[in-house]
C-alpha atoms as a PDB file:
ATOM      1  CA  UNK A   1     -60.919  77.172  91.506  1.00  0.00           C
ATOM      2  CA  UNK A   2     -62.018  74.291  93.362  1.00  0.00           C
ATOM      3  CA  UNK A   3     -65.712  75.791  93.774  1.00  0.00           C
ATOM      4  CA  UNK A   4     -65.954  76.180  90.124  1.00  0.00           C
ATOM      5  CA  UNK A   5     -64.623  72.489  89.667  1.00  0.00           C
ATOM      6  CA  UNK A   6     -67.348  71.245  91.507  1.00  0.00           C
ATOM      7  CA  UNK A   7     -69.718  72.777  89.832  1.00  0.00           C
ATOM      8  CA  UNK A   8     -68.529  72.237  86.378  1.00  0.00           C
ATOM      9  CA  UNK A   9     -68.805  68.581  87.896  1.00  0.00           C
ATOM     10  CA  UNK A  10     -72.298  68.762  88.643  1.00  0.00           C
ATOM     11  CA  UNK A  11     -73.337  70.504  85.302  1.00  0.00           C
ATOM     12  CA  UNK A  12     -71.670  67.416  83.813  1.00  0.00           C
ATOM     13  CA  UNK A  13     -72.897  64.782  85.671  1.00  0.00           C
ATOM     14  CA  UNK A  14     -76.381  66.152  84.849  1.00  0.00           C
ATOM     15  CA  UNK A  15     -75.560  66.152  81.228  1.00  0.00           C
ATOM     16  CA  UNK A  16     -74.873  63.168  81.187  1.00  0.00           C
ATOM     17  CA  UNK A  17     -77.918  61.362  82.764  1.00  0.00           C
ATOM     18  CA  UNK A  18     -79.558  63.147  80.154  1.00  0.00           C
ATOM     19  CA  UNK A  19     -77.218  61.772  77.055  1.00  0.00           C
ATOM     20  CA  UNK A  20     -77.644  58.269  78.793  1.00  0.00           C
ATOM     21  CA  UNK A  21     -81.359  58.721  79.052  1.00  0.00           C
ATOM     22  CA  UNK A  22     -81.259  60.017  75.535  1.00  0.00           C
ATOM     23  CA  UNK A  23     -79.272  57.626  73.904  1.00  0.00           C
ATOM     24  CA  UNK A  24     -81.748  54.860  75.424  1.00  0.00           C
ATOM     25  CA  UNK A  25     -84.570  56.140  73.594  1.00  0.00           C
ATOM     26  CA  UNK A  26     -84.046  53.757  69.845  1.00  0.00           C
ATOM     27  CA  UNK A  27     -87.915  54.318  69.232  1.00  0.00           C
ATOM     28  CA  UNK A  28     -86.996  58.648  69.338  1.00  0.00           C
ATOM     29  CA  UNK A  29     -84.224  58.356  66.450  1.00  0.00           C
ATOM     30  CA  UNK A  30     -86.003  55.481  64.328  1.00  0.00           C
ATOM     31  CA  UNK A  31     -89.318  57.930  64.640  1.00  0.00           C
ATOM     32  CA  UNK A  32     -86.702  61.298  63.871  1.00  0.00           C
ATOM     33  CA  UNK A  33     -84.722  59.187  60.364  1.00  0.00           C
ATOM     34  CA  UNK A  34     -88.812  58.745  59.053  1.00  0.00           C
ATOM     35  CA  UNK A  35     -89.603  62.091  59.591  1.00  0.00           C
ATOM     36  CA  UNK A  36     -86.542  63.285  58.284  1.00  0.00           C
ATOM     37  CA  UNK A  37     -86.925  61.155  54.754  1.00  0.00           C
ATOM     38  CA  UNK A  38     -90.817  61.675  54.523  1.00  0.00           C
ATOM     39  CA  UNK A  39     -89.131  65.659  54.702  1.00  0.00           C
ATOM     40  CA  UNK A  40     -87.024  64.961  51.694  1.00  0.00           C
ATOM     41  CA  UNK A  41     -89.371  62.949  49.492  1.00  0.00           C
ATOM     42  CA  UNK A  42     -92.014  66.132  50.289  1.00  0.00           C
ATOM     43  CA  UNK A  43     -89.547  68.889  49.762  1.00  0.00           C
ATOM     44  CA  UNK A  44     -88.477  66.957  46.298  1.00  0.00           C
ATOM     45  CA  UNK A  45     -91.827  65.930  45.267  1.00  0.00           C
ATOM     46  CA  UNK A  46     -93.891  69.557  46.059  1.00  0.00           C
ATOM     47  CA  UNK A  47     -91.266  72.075  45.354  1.00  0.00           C
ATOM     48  CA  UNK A  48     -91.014  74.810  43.578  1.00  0.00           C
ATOM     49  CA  UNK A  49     -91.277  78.879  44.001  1.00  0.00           C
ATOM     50  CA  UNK A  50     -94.669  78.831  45.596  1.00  0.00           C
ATOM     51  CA  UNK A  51     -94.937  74.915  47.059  1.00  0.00           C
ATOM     52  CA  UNK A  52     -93.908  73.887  50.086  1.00  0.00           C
ATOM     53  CA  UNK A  53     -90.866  75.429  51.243  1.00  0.00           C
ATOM     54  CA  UNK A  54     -88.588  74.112  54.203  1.00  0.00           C
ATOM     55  CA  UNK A  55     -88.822  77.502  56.014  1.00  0.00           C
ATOM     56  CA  UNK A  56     -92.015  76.673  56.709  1.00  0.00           C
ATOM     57  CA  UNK A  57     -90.145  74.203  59.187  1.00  0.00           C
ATOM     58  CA  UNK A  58     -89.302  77.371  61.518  1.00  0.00           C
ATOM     59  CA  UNK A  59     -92.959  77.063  62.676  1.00  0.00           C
ATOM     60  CA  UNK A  60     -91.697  73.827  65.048  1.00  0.00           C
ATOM     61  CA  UNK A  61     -90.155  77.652  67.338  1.00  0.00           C
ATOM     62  CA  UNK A  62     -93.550  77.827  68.963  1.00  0.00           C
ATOM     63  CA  UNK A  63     -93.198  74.505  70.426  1.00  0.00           C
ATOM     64  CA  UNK A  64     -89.470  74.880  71.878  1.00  0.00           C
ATOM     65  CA  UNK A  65     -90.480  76.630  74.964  1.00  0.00           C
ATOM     66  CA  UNK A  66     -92.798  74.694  76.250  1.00  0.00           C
ATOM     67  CA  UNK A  67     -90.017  71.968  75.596  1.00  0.00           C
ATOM     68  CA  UNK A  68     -87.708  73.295  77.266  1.00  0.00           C
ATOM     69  CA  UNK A  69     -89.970  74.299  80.276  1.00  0.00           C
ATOM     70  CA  UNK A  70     -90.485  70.945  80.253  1.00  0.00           C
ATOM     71  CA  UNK A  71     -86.967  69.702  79.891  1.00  0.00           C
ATOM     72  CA  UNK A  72     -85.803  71.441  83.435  1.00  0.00           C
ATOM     73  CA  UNK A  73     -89.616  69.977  84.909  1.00  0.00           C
ATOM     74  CA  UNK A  74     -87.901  66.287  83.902  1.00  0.00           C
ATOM     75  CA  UNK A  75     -84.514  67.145  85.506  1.00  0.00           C
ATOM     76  CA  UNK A  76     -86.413  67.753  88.744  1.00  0.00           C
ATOM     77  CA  UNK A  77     -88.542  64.821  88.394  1.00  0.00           C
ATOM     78  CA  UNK A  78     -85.679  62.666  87.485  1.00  0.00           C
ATOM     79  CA  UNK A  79     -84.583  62.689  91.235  1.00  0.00           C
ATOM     80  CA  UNK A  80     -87.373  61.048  92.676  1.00  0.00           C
ATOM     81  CA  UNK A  81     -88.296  58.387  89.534  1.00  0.00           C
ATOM     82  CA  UNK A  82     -84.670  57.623  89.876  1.00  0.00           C
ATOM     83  CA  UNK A  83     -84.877  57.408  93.777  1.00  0.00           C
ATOM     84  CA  UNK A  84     -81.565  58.982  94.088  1.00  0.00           C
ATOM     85  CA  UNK A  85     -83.397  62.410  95.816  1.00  0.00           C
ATOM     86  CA  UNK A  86     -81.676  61.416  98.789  1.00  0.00           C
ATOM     87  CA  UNK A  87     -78.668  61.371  97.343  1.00  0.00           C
ATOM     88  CA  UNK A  88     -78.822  64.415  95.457  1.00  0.00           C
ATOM     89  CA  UNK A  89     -80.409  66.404  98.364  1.00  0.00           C
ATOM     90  CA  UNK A  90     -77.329  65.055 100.426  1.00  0.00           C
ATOM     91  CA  UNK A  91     -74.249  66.159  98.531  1.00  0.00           C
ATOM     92  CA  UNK A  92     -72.148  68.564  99.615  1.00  0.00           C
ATOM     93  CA  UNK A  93     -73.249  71.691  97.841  1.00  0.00           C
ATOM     94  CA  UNK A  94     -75.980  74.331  99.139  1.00  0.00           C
ATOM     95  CA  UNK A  95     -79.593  73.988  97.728  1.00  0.00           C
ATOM     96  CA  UNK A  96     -78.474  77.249  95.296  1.00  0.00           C
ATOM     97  CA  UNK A  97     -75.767  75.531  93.969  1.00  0.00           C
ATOM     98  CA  UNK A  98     -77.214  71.724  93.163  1.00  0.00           C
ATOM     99  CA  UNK A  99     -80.223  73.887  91.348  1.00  0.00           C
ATOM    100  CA  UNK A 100     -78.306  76.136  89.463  1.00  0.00           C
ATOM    101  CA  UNK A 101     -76.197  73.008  87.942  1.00  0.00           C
ATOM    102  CA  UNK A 102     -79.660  71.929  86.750  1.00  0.00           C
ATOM    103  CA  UNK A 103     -80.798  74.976  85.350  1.00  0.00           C
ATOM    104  CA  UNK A 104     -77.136  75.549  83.770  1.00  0.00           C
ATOM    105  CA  UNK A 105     -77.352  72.216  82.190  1.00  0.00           C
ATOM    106  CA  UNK A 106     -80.805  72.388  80.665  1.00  0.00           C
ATOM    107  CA  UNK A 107     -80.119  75.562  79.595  1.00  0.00           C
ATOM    108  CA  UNK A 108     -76.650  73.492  77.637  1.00  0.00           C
ATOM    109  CA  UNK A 109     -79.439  70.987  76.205  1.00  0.00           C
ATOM    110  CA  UNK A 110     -81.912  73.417  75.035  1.00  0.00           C
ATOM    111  CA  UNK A 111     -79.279  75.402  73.448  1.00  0.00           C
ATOM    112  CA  UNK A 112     -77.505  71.939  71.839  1.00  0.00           C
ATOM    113  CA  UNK A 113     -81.459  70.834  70.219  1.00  0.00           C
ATOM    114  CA  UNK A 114     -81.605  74.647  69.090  1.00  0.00           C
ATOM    115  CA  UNK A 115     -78.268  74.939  67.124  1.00  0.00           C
ATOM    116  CA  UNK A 116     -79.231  71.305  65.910  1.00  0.00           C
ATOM    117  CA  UNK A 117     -82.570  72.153  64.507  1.00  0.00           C
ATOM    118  CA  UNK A 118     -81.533  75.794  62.903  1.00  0.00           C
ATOM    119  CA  UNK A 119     -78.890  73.738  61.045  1.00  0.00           C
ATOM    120  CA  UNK A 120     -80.568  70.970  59.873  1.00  0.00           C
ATOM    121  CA  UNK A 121     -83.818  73.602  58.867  1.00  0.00           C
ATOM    122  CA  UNK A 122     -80.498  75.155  56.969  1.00  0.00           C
ATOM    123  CA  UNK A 123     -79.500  72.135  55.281  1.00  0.00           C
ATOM    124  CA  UNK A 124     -82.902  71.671  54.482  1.00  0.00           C
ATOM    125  CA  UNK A 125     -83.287  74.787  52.667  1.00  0.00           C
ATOM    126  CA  UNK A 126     -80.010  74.057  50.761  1.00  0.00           C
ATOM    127  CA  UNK A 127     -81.299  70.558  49.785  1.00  0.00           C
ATOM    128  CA  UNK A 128     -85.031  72.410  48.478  1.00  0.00           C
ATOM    129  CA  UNK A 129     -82.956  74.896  46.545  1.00  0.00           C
ATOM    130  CA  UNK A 130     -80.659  72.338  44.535  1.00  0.00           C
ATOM    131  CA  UNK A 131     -83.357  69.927  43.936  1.00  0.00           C
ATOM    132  CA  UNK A 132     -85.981  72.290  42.285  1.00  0.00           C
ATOM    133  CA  UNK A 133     -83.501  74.613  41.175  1.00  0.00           C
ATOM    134  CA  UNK A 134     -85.149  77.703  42.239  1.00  0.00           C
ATOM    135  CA  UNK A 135     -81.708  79.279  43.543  1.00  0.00           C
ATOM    136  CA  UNK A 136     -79.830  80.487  46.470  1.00  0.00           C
ATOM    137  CA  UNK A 137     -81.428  83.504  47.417  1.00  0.00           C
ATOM    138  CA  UNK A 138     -83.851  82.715  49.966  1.00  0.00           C
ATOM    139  CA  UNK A 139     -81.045  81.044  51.958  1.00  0.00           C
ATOM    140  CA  UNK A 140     -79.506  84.283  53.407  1.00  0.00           C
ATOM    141  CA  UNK A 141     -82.815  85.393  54.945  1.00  0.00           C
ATOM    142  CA  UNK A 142     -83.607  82.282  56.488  1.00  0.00           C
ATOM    143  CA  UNK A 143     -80.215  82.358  57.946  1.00  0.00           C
ATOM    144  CA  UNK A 144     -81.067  85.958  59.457  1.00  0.00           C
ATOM    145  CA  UNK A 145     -84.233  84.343  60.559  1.00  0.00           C
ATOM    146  CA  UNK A 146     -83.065  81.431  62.317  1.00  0.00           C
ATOM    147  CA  UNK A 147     -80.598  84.029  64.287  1.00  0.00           C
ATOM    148  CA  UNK A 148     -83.253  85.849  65.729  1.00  0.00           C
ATOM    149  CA  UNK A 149     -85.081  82.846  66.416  1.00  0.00           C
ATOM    150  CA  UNK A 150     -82.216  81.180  68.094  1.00  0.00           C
ATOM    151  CA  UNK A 151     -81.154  84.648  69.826  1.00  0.00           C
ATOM    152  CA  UNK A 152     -84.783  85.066  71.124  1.00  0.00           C
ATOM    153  CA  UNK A 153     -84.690  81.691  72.747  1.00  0.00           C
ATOM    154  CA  UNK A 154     -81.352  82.393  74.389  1.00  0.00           C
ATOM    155  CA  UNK A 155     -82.461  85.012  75.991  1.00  0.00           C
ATOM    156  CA  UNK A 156     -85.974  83.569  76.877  1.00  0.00           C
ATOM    157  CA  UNK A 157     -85.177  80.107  77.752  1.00  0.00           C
ATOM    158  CA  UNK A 158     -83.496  80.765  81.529  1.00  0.00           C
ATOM    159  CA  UNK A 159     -87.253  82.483  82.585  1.00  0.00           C
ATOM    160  CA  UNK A 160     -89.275  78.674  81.103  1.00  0.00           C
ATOM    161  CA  UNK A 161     -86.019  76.567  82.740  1.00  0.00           C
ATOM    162  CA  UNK A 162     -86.423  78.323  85.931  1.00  0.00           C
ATOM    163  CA  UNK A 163     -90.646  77.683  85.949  1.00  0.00           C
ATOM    164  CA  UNK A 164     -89.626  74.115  84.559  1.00  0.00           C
ATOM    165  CA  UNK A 165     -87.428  73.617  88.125  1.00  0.00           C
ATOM    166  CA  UNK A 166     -89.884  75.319  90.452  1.00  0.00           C
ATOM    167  CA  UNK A 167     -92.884  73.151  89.049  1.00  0.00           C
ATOM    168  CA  UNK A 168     -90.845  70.747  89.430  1.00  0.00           C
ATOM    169  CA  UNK A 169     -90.077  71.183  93.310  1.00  0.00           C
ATOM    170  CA  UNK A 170     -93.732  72.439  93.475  1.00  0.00           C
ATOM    171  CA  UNK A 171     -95.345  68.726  92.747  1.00  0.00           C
ATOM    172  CA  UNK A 172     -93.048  67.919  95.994  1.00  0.00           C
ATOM    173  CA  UNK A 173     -93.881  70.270  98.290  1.00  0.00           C
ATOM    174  CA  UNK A 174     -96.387  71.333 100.633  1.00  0.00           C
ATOM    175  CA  UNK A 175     -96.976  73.954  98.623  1.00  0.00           C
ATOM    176  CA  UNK A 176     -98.250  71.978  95.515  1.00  0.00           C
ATOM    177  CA  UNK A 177    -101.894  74.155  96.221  1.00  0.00           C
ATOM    178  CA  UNK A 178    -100.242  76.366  93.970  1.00  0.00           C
ATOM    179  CA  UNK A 179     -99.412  74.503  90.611  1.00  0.00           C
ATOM    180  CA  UNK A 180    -102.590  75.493  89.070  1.00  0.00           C
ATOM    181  CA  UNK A 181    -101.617  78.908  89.205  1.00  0.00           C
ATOM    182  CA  UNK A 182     -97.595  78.224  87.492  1.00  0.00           C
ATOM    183  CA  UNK A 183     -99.359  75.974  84.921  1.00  0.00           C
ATOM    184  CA  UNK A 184    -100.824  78.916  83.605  1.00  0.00           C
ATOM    185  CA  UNK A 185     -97.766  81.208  83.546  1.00  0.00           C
ATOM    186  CA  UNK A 186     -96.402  78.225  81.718  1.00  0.00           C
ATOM    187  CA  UNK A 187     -99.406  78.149  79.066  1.00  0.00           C
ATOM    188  CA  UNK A 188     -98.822  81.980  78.572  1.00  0.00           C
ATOM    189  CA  UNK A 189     -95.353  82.006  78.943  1.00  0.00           C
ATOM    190  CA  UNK A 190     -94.689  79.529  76.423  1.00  0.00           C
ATOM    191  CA  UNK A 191     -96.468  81.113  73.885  1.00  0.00           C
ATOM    192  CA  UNK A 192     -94.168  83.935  73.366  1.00  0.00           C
ATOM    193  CA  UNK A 193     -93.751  83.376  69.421  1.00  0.00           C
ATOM    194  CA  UNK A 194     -97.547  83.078  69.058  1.00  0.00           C
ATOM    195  CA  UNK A 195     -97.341  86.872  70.938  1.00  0.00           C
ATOM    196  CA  UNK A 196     -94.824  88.548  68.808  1.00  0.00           C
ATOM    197  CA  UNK A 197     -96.530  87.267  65.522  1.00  0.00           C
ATOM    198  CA  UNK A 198     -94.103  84.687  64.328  1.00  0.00           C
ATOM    199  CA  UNK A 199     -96.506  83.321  62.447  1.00  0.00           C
ATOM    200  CA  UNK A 200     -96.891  86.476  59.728  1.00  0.00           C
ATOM    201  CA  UNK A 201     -92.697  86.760  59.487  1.00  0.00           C
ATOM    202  CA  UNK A 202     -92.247  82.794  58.329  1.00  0.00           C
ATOM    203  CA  UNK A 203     -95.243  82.985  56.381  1.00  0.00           C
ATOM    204  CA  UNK A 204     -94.015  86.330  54.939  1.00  0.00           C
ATOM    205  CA  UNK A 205     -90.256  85.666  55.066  1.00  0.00           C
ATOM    206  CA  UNK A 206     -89.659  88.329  56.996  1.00  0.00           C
ATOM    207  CA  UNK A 207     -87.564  89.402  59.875  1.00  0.00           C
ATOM    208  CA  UNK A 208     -87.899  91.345  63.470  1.00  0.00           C
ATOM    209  CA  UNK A 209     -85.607  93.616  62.363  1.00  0.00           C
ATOM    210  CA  UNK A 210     -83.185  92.571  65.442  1.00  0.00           C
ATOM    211  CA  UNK A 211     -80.013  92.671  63.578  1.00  0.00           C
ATOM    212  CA  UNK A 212     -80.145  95.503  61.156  1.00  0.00           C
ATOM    213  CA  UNK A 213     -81.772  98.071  63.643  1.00  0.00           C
ATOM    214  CA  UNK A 214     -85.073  98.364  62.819  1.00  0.00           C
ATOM    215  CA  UNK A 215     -86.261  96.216  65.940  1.00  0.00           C
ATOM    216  CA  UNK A 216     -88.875  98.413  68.494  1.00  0.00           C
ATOM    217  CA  UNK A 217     -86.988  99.890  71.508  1.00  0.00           C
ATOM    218  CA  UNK A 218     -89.596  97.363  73.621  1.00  0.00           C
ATOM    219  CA  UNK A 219     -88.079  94.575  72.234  1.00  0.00           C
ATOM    220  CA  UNK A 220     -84.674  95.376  73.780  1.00  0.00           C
ATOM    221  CA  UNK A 221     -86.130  96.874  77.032  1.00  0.00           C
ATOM    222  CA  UNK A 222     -88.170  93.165  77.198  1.00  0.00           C
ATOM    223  CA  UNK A 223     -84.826  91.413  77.755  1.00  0.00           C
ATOM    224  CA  UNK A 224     -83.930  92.895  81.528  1.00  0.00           C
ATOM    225  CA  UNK A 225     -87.508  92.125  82.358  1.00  0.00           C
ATOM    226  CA  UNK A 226     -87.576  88.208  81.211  1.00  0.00           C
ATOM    227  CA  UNK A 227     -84.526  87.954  82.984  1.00  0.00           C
ATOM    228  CA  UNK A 228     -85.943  89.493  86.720  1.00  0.00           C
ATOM    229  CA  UNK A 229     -88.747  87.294  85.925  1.00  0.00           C
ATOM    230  CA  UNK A 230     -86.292  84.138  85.272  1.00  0.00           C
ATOM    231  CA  UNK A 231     -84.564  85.366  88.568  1.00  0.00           C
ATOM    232  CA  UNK A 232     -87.432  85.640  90.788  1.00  0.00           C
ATOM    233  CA  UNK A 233     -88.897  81.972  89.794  1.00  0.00           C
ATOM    234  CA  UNK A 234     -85.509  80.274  90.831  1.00  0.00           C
ATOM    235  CA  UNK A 235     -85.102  82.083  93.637  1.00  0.00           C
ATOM    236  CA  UNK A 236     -88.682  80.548  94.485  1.00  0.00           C
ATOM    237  CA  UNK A 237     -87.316  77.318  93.356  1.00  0.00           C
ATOM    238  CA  UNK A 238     -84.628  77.509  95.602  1.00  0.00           C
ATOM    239  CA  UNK A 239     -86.561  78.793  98.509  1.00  0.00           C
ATOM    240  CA  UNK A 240     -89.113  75.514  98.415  1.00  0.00           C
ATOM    241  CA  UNK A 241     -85.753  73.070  97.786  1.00  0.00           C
ATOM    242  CA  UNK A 242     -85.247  74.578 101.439  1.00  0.00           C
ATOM    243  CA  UNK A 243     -88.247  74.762 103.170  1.00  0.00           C
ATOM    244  CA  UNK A 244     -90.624  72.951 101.894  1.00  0.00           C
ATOM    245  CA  UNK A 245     -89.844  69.940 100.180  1.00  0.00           C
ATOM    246  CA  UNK A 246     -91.650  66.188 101.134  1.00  0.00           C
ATOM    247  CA  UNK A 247     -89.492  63.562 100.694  1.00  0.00           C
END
């Protein structure tokens, strides 16, 4: 029980630099309340059965895992910026441990800017739909849409955290030689929307077919393998935290 406080501790405490960090940032929500009205005015002024539709929203997925690569890569970073690497490499806790508080955390703050997007792309379309009065219908798919969207990245965000910490680590090692060849798996990696044709089911407002059975069996069988994949890059991470670190 103790164990588990102290790492429920650490998750938090990383959280929280990150709200504190986030709540800094005036210039982020003044530039996120003009998007959100120029949004509005566009979905009012251009709507209709055929105009711009907020749906079309859902193509901001392809960005979110490079974002949330990136979003571990800062945790990491954080440490020495902050100058409190010391510090953090001194707690307490094995190297496993302080890592997977980090990765457990982003993981929390991707998650938190996924459910917050889906619902305001769903408030969006509810807004569209009462405004040009072209009904309810469309609502329900886009629902079933932003599930598999949001189940997709659930499942594929711990692989992109765990690249995001060992990049991380990487730039501090002696074995920084080998970023050039992670940035890549990052620029592939990343693009794992692009690869399953996202672009054709928004367009199309259509679905994968994850929730009603008509999925392919390789989509399924894809999960196990992201997640070895995940595995295998924080177990790197971990292993340079260890060895090979320059502080």
């Amino acid at each position: 029980m103790m164990e588990r406080d102290q790492f429920a501790y650490l998750v938090r405490h990383e959280l929280k630099l990150e709200t504190r960090r986030l709540a800094r940032g005036g210039w982020f929500w003044i530039y996120a309340a003009v998007i959100a009205v120029v949004i509005l005015a566009a979905l009012a002024i251009w709507g209709g059965e055929d105009a711009l539709k907020p749906d079309y929203l859902l193509f901001a997925c392809f960005a979110f895992p490079y974002f949330f690569c990136m979003l571990a890569y800062r945790m990491i970073k954080r440490e020495w910026s902050d100058g409190t690497v010391g510090w953090w490499l001194s707690l307490p806790y094995s190297r496993l441990r302080l890592l997977s508080a980090k990765l457990v955390a982003s993981f929390a703050q991707s998650m938190a800017i996924s459910v917050l997007f889906f619902a305001a792309v769903a408030v969006l379309e509810l807004y569209y739909a009462a405004v040009n009065g072209v009904g309810f219908a469309a609502f329900g798919r886009l629902l079933e849409q932003e599930g598999e969207y949001l189940l997709l990245l659930i499942v594929y965000s711990p692989m992109l955290l765990a690249l995001g910490l060992l990049l991380g680590l990487l730039h501090k090692s002696s074995l920084k030689p080998l970023m050039p060849l992670f940035w890549i798996l990052f620029g592939l990696s990343g693009n794992v929307f692009n690869f399953l044709g996202a672009s054709a089911e928004i367009a199309e407002g259509r679905s994968w077919g994850l929730f009603d059975g008509t999925a392919p069996a390789w989509a399924w069988l894809a999960i196990p393998a992201f997640w070895l994949v995940g595995a295998a890059l924080f177990s790197g991470a971990v292993n340079i935290c260890k060895k090979h670190l320059i502080l």
